[in-house]
Protein backbone atom coordinates (compact mmCIF):
# COMPACT_ATOMS: atom_id res chain seq x y z
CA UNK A 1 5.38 -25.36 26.56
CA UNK A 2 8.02 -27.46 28.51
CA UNK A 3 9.29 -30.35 28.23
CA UNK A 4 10.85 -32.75 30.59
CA UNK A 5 14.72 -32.38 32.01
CA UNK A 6 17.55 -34.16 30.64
CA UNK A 7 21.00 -34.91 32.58
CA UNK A 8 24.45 -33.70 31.39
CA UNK A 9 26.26 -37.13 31.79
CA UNK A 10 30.27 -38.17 32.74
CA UNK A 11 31.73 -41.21 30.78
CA UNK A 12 33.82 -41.96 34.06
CA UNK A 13 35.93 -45.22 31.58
CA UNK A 14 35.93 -45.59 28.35
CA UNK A 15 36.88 -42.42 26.49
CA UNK A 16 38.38 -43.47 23.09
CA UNK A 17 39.04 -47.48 24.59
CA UNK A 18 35.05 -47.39 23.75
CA UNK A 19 36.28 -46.68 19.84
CA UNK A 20 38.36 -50.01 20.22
CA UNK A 21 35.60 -52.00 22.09
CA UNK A 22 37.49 -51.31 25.42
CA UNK A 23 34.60 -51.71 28.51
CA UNK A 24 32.88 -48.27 29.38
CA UNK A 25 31.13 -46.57 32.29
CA UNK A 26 28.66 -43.83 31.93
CA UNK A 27 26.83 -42.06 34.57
CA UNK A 28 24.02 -39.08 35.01
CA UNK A 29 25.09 -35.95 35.98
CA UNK A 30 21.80 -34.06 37.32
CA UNK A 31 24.17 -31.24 38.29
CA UNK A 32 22.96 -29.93 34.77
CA UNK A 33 19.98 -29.90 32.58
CA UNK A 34 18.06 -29.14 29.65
CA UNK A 35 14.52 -28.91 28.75
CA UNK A 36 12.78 -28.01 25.46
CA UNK A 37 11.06 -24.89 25.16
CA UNK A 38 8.46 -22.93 23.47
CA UNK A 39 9.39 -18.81 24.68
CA UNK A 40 6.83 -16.36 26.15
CA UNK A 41 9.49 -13.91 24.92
CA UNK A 42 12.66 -14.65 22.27
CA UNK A 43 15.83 -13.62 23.71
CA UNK A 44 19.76 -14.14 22.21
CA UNK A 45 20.00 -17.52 23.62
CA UNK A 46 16.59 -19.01 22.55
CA UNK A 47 17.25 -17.40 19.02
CA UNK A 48 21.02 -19.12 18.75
CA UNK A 49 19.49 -22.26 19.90
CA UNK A 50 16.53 -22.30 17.63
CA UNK A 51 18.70 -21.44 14.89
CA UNK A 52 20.84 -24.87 15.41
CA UNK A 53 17.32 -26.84 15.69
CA UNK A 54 16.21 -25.61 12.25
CA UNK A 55 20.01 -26.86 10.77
CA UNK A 56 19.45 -30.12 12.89
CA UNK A 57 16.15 -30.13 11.33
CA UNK A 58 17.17 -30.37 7.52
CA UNK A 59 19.54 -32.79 8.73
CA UNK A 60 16.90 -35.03 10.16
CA UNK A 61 15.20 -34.93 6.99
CA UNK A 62 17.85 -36.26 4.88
CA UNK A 63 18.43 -39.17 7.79
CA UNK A 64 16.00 -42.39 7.73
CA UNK A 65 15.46 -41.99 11.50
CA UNK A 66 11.36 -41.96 11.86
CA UNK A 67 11.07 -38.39 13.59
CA UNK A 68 7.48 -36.29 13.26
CA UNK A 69 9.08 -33.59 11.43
CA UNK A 70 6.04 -31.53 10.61
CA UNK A 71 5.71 -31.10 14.40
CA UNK A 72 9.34 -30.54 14.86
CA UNK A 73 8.74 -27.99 12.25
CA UNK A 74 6.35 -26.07 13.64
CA UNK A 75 7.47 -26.24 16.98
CA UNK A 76 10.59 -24.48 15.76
CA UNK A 77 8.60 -22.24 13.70
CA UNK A 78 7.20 -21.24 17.02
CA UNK A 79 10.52 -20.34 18.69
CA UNK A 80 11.23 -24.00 20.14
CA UNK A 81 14.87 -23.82 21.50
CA UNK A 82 17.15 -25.87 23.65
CA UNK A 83 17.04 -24.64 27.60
CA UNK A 84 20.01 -25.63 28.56
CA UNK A 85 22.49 -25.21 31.49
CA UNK A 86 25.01 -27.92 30.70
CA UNK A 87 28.46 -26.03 29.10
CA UNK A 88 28.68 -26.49 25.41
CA UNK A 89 31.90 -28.55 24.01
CA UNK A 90 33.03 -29.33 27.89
CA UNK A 91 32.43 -33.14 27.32
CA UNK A 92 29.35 -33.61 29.56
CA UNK A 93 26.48 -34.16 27.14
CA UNK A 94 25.43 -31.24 25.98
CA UNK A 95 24.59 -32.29 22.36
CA UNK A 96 23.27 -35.69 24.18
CA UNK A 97 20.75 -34.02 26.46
CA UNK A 98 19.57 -32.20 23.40
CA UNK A 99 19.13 -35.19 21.24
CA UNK A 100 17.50 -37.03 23.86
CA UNK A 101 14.86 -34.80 24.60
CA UNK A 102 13.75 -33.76 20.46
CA UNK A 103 13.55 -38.26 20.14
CA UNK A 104 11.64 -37.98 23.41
CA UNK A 105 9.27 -35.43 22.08
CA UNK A 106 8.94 -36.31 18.24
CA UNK A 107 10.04 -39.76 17.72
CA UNK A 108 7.44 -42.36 16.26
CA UNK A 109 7.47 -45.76 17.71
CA UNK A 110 9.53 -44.69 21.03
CA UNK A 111 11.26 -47.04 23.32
CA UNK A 112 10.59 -45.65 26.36
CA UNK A 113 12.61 -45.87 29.66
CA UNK A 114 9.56 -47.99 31.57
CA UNK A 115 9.94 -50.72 28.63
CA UNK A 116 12.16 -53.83 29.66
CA UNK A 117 15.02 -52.79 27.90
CA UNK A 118 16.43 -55.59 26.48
CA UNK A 119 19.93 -55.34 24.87
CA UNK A 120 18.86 -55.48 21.10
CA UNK A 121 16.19 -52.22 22.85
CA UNK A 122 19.17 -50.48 23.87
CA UNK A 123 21.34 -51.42 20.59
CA UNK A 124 18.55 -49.89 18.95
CA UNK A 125 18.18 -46.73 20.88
CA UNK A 126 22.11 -46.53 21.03
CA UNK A 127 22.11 -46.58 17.27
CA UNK A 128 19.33 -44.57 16.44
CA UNK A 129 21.06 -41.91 18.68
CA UNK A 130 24.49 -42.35 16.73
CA UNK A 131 22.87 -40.72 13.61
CA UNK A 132 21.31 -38.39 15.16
CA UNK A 133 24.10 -36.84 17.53
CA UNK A 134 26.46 -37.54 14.25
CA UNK A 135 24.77 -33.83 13.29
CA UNK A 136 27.08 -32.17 16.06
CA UNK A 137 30.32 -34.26 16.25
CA UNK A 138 30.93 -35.46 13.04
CA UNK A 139 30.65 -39.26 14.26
CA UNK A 140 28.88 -40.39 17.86
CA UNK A 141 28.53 -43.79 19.29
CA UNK A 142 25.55 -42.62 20.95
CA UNK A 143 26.63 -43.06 24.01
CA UNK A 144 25.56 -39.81 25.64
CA UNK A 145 22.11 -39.36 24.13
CA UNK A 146 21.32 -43.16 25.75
CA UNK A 147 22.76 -41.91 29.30
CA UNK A 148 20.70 -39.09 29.52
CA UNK A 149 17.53 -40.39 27.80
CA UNK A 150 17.62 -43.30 30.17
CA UNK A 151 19.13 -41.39 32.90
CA UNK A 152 20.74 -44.15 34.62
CA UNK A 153 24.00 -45.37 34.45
CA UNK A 154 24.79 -47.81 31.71
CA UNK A 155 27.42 -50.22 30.61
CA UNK A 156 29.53 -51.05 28.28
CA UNK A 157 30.93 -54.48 27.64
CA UNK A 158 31.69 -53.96 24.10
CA UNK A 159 29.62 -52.05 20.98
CA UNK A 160 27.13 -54.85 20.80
CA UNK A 161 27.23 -55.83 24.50
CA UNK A 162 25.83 -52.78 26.52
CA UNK A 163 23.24 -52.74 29.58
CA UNK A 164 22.23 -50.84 32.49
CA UNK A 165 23.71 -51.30 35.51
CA UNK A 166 23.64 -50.12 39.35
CA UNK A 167 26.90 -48.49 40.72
CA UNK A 168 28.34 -48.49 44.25
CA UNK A 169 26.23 -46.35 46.56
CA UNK A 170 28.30 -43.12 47.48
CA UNK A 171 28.91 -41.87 50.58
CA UNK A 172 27.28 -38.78 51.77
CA UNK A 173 30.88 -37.22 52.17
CA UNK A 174 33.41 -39.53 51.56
CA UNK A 175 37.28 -38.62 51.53
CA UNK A 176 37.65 -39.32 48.39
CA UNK A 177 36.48 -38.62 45.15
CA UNK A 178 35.54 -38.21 41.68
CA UNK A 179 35.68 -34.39 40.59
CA UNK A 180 35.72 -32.28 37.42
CA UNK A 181 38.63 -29.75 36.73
CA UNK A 182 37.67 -26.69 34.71
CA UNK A 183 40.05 -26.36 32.16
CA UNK A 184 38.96 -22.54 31.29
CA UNK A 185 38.24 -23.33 27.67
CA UNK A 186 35.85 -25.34 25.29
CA UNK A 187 36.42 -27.92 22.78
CA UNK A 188 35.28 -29.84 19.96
CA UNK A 189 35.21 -33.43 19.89
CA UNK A 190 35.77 -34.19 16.25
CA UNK A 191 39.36 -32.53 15.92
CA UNK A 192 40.48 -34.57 19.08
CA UNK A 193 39.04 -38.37 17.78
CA UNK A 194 40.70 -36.88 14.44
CA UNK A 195 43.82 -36.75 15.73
CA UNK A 196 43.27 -40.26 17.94
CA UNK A 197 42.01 -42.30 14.28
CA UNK A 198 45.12 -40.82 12.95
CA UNK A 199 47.66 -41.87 15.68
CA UNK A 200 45.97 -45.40 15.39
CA UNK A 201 47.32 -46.11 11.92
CA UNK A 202 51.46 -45.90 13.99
CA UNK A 203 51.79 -49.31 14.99
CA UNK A 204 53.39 -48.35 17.71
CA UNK A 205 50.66 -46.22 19.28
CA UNK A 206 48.22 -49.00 18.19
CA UNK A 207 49.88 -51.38 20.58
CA UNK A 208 49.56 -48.93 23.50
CA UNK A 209 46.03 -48.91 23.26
CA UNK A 210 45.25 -51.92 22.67
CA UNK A 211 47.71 -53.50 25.23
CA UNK A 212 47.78 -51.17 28.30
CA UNK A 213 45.46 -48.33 27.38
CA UNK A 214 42.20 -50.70 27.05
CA UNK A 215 43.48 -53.38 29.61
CA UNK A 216 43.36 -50.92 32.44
CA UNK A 217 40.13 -49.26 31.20
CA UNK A 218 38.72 -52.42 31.91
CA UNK A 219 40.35 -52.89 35.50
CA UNK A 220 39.09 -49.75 36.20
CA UNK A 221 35.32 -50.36 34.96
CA UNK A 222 35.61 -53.66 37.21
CA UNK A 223 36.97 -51.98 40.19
CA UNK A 224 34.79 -49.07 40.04
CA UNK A 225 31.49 -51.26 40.38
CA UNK A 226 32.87 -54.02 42.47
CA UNK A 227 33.56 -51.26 45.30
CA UNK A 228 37.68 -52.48 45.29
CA UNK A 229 39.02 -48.94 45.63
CA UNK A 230 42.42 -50.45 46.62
CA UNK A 231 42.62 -51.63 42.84
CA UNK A 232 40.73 -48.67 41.84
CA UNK A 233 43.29 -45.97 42.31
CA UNK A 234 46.00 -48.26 41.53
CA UNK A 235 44.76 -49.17 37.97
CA UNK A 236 43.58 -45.17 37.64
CA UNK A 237 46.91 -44.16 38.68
CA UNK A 238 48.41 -46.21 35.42
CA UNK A 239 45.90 -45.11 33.03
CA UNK A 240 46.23 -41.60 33.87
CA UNK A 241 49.83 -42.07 32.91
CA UNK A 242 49.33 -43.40 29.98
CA UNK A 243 46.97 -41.01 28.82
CA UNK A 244 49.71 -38.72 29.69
CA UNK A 245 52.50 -40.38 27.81
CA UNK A 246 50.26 -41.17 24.50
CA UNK A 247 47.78 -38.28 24.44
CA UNK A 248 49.31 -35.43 24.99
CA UNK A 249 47.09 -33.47 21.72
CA UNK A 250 44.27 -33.88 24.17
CA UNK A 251 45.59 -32.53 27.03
CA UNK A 252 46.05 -28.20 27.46
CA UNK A 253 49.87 -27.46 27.54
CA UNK A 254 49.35 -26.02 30.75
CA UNK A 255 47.68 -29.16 33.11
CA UNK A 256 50.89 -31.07 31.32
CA UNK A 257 52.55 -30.17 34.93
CA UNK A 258 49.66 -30.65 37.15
CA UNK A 259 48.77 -34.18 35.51
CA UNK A 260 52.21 -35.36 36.54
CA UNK A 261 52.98 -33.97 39.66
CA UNK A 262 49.30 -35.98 41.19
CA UNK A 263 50.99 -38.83 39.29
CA UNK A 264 54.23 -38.51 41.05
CA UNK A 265 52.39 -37.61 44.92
CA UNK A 266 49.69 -39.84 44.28
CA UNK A 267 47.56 -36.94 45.92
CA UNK A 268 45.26 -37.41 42.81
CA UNK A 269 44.73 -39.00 39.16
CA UNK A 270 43.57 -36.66 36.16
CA UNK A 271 42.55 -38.20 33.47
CA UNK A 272 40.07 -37.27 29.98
CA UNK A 273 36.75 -36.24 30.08
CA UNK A 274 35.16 -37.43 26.71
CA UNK A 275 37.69 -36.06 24.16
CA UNK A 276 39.67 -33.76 25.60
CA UNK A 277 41.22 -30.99 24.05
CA UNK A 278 40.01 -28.10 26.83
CA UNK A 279 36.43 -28.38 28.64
CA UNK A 280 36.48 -30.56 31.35
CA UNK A 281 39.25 -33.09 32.84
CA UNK A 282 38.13 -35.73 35.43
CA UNK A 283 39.83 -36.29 38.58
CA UNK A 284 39.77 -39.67 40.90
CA UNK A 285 41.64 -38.90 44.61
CA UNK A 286 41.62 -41.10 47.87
CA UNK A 287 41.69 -37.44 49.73
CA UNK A 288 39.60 -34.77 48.45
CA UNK A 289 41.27 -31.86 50.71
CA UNK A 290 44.79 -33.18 50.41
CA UNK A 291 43.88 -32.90 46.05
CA UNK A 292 41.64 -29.64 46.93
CA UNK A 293 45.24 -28.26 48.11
CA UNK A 294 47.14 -29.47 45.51
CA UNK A 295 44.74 -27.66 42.64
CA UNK A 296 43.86 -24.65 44.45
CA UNK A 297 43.81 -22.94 41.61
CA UNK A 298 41.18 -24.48 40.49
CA UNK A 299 37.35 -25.16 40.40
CA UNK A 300 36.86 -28.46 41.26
CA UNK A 301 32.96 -30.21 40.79
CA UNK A 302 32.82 -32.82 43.18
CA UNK A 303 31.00 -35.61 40.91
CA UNK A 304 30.96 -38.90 43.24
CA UNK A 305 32.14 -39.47 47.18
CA UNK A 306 33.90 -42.81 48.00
């Protein structure tokens, strides 16, 4: 048995603005996948990953989300397991592809993606996957399950304003570009929105956020899908410096240098993917060599060609 493929996913805005009802932008990321499987043959990986669908399992029985858990049972008892390429705690999806695809297969009463998918649909879905994805992070907004369930790229206005939307077709090889930086190290969401919840109660930081960090969230969300890449990189440039200047927890000690200097040459714009904390960090650049240059140390994942 195998089941159908489910998208890692980028949240290009929006990472912790989304907490305070900042707008948000999330996109597939077919680059990786996972599918559900039942093994011909166990290995380490299949074992490990069954292993977290029988504690997911208990935990789905003590939630009031309508899941057939007798299948899901003895699926598992069977060897199911997660098939996944998409890096664990990188802040791509991982946990979202996985969620997606056990409500695809064992949910009663699906929504499906060919449904019209009203808003109150999607609030639905988007809440529904909250609990669910709560399991691996501690708290989810359900954000990444809905990307890559619906696989398209989705909106958010506020928490009870989301839709699907169209983006700005890419170019086949633009100069610039979206890209992902590997940071050499996993992380785990709930320490990093921890530390965030806790820096919320300075009023001081509070103001930031709500002031300058979620005002240019939004810009950028506009600018993104109107195609104004002028105001794009302009409005990234002063978020990324923000992010900088308030959330430096998130960031690894050692991009503290590389963050600024693409700040100060305006060769490129780093800025958080998901939480932060290691995994991946997303970068926005006008010239992909020029930043290619710049972070040659690196391993860069081009993600989206202006």
């Amino acid at each position: 048995m195998k089941g159908p493929l489910f998208y890692s996913k980028i949240l290009l805005f929006g990472e912790y603005g989304i907490i305070e009802d900042s707008k948000g932008l999330s996109i597939p990321y077919n680059f990786y996948k996972g599918a559900l499987k039942i093994p011909n043959k166990t290995n380490s990986i299949s074992i490990d990953s069954n292993d977290i669908l029988k504690g997911f399992l208990k935990y789905l029985k003590s939630s009031k989300i309508r899941i057939d858990l007798d299948k899901f049972s003895s699926d598992i008892d069977r060897g199911l397991y997660f098939d996944s390429s998409i890096p664990e705690r990188y802040g791509i999806g991982s946990s979202g592809a996985l969620v997606a695809a056990i409500y695809d297969k064992y949910a009663f009463e699906k929504i499906t993606v060919l449904e019209n998918l009203t808003r109150d649909k999607l609030l639905k879905l988007k809440n529904i996957f909250s609990i669910m994805e709560s399991y691996f992070h501690g708290k989810s907004s359900g954000l990444d399950p809905l990307n890559s369930y619906l696989s398209i790229p989705i909106l958010i206005n506020s928490k009870k304003d989301i839709k699907v939307t169209g983006i700005p077709s890419q170019k086949s090889m633009g100069n610039g570009a979206v890209f992902l930086m590997d940071s050499g190290r996993a992380s785990s969401t709930a320490p990093m929105v921890n530390i965030f919840m806790e820096k919320m109660k300075k009023d001081g930081f509070r103001k930031i956020i709500n002031e300058k960090f979620i005002k240019h969230t939004n810009l950028c969300v506009d600018n993104f899908l109107n195609g104004d890449l002028s105001a794009l990189f302009n409005n990234t440039k002063r978020l990324s410096k923000i992010v900088l200047d308030n959330f430096k927890p998130m960031i690894p000690n050692e991009f503290h240098g590389l963050w600024k200097k693409g700040i100060e040459n305006d060769s490129y714009f780093l800025k958080l993917c998901g939480s932060g904390g290691g995994g991946y960090i997303l970068g926005f650049t006008e010239n992909l060599e020029t930043a290619k240059k710049q972070l040659s140390d690196h391993k860069l994942e081009v993600v989206y060609y202006f």
